[in-house]
N, C-alpha and C. Protein backbone atom coordinates (compact mmCIF):
# COMPACT_ATOMS: atom_id res chain seq x y z
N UNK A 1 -38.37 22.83 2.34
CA UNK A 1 -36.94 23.09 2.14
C UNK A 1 -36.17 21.86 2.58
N UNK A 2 -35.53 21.77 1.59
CA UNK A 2 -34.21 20.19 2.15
C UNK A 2 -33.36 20.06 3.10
N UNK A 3 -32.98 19.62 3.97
CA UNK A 3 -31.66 19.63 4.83
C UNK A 3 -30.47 19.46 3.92
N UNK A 4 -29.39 20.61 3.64
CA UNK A 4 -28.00 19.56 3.18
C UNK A 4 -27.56 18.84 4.31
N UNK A 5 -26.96 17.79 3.55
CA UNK A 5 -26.51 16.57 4.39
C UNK A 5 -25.02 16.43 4.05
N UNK A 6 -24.31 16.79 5.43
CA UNK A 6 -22.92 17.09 5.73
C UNK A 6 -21.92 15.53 4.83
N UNK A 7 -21.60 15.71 4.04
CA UNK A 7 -20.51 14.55 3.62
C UNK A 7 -18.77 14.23 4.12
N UNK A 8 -18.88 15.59 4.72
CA UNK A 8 -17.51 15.78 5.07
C UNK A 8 -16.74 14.27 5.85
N UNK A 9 -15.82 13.91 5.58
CA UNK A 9 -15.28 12.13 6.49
C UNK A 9 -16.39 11.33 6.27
N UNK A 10 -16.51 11.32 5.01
CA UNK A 10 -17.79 9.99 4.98
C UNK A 10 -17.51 9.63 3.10
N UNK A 11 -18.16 8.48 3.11
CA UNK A 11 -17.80 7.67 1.61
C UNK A 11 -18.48 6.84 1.52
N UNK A 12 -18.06 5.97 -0.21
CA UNK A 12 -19.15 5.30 0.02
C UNK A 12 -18.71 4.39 -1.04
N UNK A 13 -18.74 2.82 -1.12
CA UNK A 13 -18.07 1.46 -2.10
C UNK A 13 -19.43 1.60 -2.97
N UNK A 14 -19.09 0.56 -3.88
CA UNK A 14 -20.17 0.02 -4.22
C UNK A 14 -19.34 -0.91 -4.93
N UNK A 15 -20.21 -2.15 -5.51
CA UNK A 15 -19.47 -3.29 -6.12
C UNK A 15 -19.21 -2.75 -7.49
N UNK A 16 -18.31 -3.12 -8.33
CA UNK A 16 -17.83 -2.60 -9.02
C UNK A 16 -17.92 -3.60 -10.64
N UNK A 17 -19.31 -3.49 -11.13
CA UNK A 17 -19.68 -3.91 -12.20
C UNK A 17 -18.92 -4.03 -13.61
N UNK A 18 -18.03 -3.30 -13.37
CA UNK A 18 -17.59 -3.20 -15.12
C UNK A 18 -16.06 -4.15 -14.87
N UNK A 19 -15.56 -4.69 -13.95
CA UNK A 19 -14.74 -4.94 -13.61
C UNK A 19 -14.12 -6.43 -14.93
N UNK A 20 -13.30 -6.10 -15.48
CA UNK A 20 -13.21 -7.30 -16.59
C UNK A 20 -11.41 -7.99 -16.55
N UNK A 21 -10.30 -7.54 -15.77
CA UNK A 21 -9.36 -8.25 -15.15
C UNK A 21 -9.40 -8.39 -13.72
N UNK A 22 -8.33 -9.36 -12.84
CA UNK A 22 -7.92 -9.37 -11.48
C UNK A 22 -7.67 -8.26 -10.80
N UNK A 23 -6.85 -7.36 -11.93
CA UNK A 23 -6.37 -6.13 -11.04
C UNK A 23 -7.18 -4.76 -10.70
N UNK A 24 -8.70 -5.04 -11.39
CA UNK A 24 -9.58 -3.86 -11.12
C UNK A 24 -10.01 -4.61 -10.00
N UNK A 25 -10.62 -3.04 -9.32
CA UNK A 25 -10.92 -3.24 -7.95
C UNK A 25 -12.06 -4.06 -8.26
N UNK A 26 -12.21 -4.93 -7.12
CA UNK A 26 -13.74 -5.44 -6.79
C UNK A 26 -14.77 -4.51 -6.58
N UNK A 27 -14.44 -3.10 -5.76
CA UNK A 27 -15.37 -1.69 -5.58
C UNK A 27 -15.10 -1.16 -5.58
N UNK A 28 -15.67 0.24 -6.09
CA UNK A 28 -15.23 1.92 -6.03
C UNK A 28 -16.01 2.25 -6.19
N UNK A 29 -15.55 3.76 -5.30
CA UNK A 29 -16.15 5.13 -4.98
C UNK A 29 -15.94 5.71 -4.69
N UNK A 30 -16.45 6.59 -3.88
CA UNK A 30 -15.46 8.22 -3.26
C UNK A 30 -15.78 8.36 -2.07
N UNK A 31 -14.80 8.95 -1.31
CA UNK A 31 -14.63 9.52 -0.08
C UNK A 31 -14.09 11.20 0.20
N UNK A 32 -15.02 12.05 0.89
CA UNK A 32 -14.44 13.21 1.51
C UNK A 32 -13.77 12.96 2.69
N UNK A 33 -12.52 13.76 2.62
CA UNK A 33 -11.52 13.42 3.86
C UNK A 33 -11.40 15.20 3.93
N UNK A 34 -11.55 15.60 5.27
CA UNK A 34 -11.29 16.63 5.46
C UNK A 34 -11.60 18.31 4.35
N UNK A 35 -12.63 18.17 3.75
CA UNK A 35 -13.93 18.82 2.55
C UNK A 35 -12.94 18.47 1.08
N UNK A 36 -11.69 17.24 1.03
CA UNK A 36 -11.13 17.08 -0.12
C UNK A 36 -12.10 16.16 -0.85
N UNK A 37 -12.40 15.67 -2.27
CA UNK A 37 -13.32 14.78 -2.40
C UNK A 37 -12.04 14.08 -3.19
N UNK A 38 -12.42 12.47 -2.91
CA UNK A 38 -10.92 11.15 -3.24
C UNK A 38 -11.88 10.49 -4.13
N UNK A 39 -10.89 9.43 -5.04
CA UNK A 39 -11.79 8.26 -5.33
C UNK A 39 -10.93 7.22 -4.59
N UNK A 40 -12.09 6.29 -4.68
CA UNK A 40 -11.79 5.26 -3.44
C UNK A 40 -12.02 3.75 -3.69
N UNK A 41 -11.06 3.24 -4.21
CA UNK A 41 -11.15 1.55 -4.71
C UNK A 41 -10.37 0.54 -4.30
N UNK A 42 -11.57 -0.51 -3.65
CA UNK A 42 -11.38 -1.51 -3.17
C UNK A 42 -11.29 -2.51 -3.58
N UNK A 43 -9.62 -3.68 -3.22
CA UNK A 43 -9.90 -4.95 -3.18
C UNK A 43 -10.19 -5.84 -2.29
N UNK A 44 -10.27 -7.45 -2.57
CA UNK A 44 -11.16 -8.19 -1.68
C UNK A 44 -9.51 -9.25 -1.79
N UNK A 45 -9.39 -8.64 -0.58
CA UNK A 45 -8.07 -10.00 -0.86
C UNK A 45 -7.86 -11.32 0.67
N UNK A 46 -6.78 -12.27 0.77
CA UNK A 46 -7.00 -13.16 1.30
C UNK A 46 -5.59 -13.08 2.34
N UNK A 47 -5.43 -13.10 3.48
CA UNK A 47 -4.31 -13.04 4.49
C UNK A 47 -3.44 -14.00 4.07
N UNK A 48 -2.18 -14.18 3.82
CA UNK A 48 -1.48 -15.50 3.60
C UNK A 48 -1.17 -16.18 4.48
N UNK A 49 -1.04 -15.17 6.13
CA UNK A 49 -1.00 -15.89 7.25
C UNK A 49 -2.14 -16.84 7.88
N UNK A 50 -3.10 -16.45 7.46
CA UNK A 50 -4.31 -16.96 8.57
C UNK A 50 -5.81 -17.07 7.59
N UNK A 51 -5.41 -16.75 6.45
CA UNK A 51 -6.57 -17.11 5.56
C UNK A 51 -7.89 -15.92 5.37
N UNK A 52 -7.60 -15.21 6.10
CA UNK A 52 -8.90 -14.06 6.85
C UNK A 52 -8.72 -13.24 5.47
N UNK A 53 -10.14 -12.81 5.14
CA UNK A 53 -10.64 -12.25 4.04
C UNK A 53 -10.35 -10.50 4.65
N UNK A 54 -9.68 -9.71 4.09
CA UNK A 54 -9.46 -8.15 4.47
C UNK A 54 -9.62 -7.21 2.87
N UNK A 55 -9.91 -6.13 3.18
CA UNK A 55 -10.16 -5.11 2.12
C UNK A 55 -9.10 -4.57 2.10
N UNK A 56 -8.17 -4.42 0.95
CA UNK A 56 -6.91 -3.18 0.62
C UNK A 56 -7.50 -2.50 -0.41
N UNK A 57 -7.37 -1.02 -0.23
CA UNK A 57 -7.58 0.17 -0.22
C UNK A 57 -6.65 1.15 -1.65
N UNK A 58 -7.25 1.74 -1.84
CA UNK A 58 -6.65 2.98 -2.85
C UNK A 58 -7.11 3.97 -2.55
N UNK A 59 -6.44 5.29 -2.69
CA UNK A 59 -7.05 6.51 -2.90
C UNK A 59 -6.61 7.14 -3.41
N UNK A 60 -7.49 8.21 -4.39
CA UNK A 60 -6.77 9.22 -5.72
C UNK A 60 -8.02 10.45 -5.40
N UNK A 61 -7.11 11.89 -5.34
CA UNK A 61 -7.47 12.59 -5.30
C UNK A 61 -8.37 12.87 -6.68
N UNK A 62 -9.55 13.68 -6.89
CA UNK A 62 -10.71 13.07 -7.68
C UNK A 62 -9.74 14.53 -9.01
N UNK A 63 -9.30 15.24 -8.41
CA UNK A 63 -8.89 16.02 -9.26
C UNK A 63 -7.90 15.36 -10.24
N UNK A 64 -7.37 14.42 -9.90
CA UNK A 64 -6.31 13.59 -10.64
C UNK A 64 -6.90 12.81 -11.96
N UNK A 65 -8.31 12.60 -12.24
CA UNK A 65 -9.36 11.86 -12.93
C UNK A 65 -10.00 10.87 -12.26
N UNK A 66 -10.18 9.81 -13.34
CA UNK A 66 -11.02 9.20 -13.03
C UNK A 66 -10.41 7.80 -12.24
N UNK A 67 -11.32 6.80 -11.67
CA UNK A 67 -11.20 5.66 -11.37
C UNK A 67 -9.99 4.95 -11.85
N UNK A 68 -10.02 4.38 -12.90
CA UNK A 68 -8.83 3.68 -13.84
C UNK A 68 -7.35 4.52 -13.90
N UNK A 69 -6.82 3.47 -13.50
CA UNK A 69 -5.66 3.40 -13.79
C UNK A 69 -4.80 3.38 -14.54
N UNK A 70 -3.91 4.36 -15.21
CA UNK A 70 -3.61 4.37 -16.31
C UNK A 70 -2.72 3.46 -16.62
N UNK A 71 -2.23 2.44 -17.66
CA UNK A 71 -1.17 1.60 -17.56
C UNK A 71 0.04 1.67 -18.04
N UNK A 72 0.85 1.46 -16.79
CA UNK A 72 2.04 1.70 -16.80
C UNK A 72 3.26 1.59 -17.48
N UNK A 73 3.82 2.20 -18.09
CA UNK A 73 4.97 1.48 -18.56
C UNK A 73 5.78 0.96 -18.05
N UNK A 74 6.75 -0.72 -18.58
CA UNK A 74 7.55 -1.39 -18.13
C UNK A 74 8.73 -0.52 -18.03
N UNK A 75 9.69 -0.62 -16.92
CA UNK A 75 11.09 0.18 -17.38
C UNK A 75 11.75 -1.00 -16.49
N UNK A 76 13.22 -0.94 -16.43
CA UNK A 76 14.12 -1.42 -15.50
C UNK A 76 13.77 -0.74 -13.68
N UNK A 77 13.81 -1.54 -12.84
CA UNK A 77 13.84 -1.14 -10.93
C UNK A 77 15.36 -0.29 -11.26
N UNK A 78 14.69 0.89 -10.47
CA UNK A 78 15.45 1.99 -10.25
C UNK A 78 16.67 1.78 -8.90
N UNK A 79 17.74 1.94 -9.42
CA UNK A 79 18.83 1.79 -8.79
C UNK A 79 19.52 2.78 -8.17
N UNK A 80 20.01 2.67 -7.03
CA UNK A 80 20.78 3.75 -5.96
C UNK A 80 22.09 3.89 -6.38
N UNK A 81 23.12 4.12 -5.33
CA UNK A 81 24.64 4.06 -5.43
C UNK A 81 24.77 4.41 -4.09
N UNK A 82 25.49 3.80 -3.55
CA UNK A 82 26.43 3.54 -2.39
C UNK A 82 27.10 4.75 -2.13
N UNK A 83 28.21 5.24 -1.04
CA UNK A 83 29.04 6.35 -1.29
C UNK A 83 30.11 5.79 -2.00
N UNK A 84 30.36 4.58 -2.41
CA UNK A 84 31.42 3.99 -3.00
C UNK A 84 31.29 3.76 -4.69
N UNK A 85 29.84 4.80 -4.90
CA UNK A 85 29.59 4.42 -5.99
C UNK A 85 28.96 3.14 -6.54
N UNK A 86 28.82 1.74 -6.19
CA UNK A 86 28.61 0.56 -5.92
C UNK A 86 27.18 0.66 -6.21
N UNK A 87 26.65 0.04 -7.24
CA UNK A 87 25.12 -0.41 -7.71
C UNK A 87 24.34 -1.16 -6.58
N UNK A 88 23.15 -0.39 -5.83
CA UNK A 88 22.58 -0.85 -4.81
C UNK A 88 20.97 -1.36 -5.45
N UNK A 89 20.51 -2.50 -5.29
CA UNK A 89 19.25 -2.60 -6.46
C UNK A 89 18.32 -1.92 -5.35
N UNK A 90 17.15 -1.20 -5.60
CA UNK A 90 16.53 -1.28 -4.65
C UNK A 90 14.46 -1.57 -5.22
C-alpha cells in the first residue's frame, strides 16, 4: 500500500521550455497554499540597485486556467477626479 504524500504549502518550478518571448516566465508550476491548488510562474530578473540576480513571482488560482496569459488589451491609464472634479492621472 502507498503512503499519500501531503502537498499541502508545497510547490514546485520547473524551467519553462516552450518559452518563445521575454515576457514568458523563465518557470512554471504549481503551488498548494492552504489545500488551494495555484499556478506558479517565475521570472529570472536582475536588481537595478546592486546587480543581484532575484526571482519575481506570479500566482493564479488554477481554477482561473491555464499558465498563459491572456493578452491584454491596450486602453487609455484610468483616471480619478479630485473633489474639485480636476483630472488626477493615476
Amino acid at each position: 500500500m502507498a503512503d499519500q504524500y501531503d502537498n499541502t504549502n508545497r510547490g514546485s518550478l520547473f524551467k519553462n521550455d516552450r518559452k518563445e518571448l521575454d515576457t514568458h516566465p523563465d518557470y512554471n508550476g504549481s503551488i498548494n497554499i492552504e489545500g488551494t491548488d495555484y499556478w506558479l510562474n517565475g521570472w529570472i530578473k536582475e536588481s537595478k540597485k546592486d546587480g543581484k540576480k532575484f526571482f519575481s513571482l506570479s500566482v493564479k488560482p488554477k481554477d482561473q486556467g491555464a499558465t498563459k496569459t491572456p493578452a491584454k488589451a491596450k486602453s487609455a491609464p484610468a483616471r480619478a477626479k479630485d473633489s474639485d472634479g480636476d483630472d488626477i492621472p493615476f
